[in-house]
Protein backbone atom coordinates (compact mmCIF):
# COMPACT_ATOMS: atom_id res chain seq x y z
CA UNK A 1 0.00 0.00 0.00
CA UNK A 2 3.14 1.92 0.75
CA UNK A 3 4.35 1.61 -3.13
CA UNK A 4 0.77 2.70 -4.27
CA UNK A 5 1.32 6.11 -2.33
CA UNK A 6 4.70 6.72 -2.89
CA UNK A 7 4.18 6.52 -6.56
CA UNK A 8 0.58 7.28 -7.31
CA UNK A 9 2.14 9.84 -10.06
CA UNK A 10 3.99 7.54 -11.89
CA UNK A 11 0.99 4.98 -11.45
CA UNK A 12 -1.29 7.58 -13.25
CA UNK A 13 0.71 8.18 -16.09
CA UNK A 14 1.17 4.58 -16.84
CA UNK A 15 -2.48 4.02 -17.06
CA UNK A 16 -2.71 7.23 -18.84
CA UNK A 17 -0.12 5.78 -21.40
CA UNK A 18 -1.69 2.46 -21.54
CA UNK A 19 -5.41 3.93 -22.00
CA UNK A 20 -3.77 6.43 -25.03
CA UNK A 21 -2.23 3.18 -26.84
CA UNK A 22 -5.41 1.58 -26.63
CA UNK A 23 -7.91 4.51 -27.83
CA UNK A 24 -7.70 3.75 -31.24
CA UNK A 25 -8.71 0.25 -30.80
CA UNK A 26 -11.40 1.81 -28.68
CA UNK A 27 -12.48 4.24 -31.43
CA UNK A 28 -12.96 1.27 -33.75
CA UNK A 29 -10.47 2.70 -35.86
CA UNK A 30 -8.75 0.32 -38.21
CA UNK A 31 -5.27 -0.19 -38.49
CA UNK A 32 -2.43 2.47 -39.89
CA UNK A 33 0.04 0.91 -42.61
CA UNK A 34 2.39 3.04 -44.41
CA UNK A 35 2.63 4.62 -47.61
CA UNK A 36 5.48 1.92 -48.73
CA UNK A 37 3.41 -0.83 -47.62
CA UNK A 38 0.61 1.06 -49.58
CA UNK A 39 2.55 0.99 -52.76
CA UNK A 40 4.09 -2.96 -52.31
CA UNK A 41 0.37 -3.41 -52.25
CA UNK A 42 -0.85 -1.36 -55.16
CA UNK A 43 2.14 -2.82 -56.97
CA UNK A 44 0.79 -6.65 -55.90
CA UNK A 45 -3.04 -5.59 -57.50
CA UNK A 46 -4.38 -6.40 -54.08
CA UNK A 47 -5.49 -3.11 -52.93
CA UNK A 48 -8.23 -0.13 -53.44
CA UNK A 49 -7.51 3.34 -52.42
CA UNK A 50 -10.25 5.28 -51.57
CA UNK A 51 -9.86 8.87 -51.54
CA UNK A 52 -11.67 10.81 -48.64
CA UNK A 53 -10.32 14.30 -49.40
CA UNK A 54 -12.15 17.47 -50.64
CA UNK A 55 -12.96 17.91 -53.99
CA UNK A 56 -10.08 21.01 -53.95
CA UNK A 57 -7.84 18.82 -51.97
CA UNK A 58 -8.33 15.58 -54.44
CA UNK A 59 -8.07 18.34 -57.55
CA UNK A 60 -4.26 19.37 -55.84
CA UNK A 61 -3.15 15.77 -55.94
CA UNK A 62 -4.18 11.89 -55.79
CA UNK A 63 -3.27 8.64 -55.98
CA UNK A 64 -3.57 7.03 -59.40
CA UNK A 65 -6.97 4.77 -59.87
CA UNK A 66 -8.35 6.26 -56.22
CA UNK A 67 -11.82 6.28 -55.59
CA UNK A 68 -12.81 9.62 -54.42
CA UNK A 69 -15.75 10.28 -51.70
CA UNK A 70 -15.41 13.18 -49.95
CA UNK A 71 -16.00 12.20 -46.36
CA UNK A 72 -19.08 14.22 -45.55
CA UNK A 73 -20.63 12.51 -48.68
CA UNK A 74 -19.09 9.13 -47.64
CA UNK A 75 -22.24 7.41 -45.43
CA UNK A 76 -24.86 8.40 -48.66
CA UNK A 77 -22.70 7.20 -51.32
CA UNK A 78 -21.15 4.21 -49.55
CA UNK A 79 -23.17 2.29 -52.67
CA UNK A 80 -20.33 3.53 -55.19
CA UNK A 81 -18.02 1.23 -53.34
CA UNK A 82 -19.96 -1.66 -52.06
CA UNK A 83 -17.98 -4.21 -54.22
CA UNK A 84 -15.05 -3.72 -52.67
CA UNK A 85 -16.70 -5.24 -48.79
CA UNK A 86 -14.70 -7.65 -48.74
CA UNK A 87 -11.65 -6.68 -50.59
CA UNK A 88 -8.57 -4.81 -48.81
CA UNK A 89 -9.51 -1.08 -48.93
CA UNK A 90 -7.04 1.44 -47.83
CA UNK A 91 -8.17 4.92 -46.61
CA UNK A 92 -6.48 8.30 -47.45
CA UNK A 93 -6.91 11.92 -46.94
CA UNK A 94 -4.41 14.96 -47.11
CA UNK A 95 -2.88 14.07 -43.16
CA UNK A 96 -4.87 10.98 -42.39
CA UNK A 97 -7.27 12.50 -39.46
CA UNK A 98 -10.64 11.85 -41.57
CA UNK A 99 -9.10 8.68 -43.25
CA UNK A 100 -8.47 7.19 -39.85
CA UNK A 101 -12.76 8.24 -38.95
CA UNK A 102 -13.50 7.00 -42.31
CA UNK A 103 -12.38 3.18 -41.47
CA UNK A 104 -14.41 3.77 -38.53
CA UNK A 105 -17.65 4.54 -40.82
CA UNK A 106 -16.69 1.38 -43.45
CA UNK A 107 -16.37 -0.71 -40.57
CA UNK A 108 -19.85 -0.22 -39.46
CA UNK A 109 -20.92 -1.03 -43.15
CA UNK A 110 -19.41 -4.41 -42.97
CA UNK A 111 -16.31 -3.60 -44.79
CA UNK A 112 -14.18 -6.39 -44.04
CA UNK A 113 -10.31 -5.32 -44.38
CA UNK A 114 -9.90 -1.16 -43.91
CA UNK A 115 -7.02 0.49 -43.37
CA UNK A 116 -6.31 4.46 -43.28
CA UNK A 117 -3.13 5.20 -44.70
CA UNK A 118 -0.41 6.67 -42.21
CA UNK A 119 0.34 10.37 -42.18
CA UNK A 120 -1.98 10.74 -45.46
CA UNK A 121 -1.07 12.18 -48.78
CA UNK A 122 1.77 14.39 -46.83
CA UNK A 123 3.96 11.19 -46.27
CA UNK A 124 3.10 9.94 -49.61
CA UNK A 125 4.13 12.93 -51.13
CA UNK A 126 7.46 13.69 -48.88
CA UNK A 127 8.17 10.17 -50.51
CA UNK A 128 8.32 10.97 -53.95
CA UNK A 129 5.49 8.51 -54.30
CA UNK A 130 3.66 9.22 -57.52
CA UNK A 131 0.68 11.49 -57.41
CA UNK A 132 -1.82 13.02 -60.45
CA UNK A 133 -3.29 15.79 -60.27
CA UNK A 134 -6.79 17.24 -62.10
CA UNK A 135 -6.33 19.88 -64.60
CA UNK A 136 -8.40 22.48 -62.93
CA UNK A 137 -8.19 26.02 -64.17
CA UNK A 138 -9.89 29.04 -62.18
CA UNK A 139 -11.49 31.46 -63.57
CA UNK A 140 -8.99 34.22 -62.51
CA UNK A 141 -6.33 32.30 -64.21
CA UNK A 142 -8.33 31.77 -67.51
CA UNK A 143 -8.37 35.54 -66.88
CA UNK A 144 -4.61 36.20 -66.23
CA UNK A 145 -3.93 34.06 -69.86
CA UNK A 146 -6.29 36.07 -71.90
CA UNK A 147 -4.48 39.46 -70.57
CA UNK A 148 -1.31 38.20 -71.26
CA UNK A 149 -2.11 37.62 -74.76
CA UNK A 150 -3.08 40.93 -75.37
């Protein structure tokens, strides 16, 4: 009892640490794999990447062959990607923050094997990883062209 006293700090952040491993889990949040694992994957044709970023942030940069549901839209078009239940589906987003909710949401559809993809599009992209982007041209640019013509 002694011990207990003498060290009720250290006791607390222990169980503190232990609880913050486990929240995750708690959360129902699938597993993290990273972007190399991502691309062995890919590379293997056992894999499909869906895309949960904004239609701006999906426009900057993606990865090849994605799927793209934004993830406000992702519970009322869940349909588009019902043939993939029980195939390996791998989550991203620019950081990973709504991919990680997102495996949460496909869980509770009765997707089988979901997976977000760790540290997003950022670590893909600080990896050199390939990435295309959509040809989107504002309207101040189209702008900007035709004065520079003249």
């Amino acid at each position: 009892m002694n011990f207990i006293i003498n060290n009720i700090f250290l006791i607390s952040i222990i169980l503190v640490s232990g609880f913050l491993l486990l929240l995750p889990t708690l959360q129902g949040r699938g597993p993290h794999i990273p972007p190399y694992t991502v691309t062995k994957k890919m590379n293997e044709g056992k894999v499909q990447i869906l895309d949960v970023s904004s239609q701006e942030e999906y426009d900057a940069g993606h990865i090849r062959n994605a799927v793209h549901i934004p993830f406000e839209e992702l519970k009322d078009r869940a349909a588009r990607i019902e043939r993939y239940k029980n195939d390996t589906v791998v989550i991203v987003c620019p950081t990973g923050t709504r991919a990680a909710k997102a495996t949460s949401v496909l869980k509770k559809l009765g997707f089988k094997d979901v997976s977000s993809m760790e540290g997003g599009m950022k670590d893909w992209k600080s990896q050199n990883m390939p990435v295309e982007a959509t040809e989107v041209v504002a309207e101040k640019d189209k702008a900007k062209g035709k004065r520079g013509k003249a």
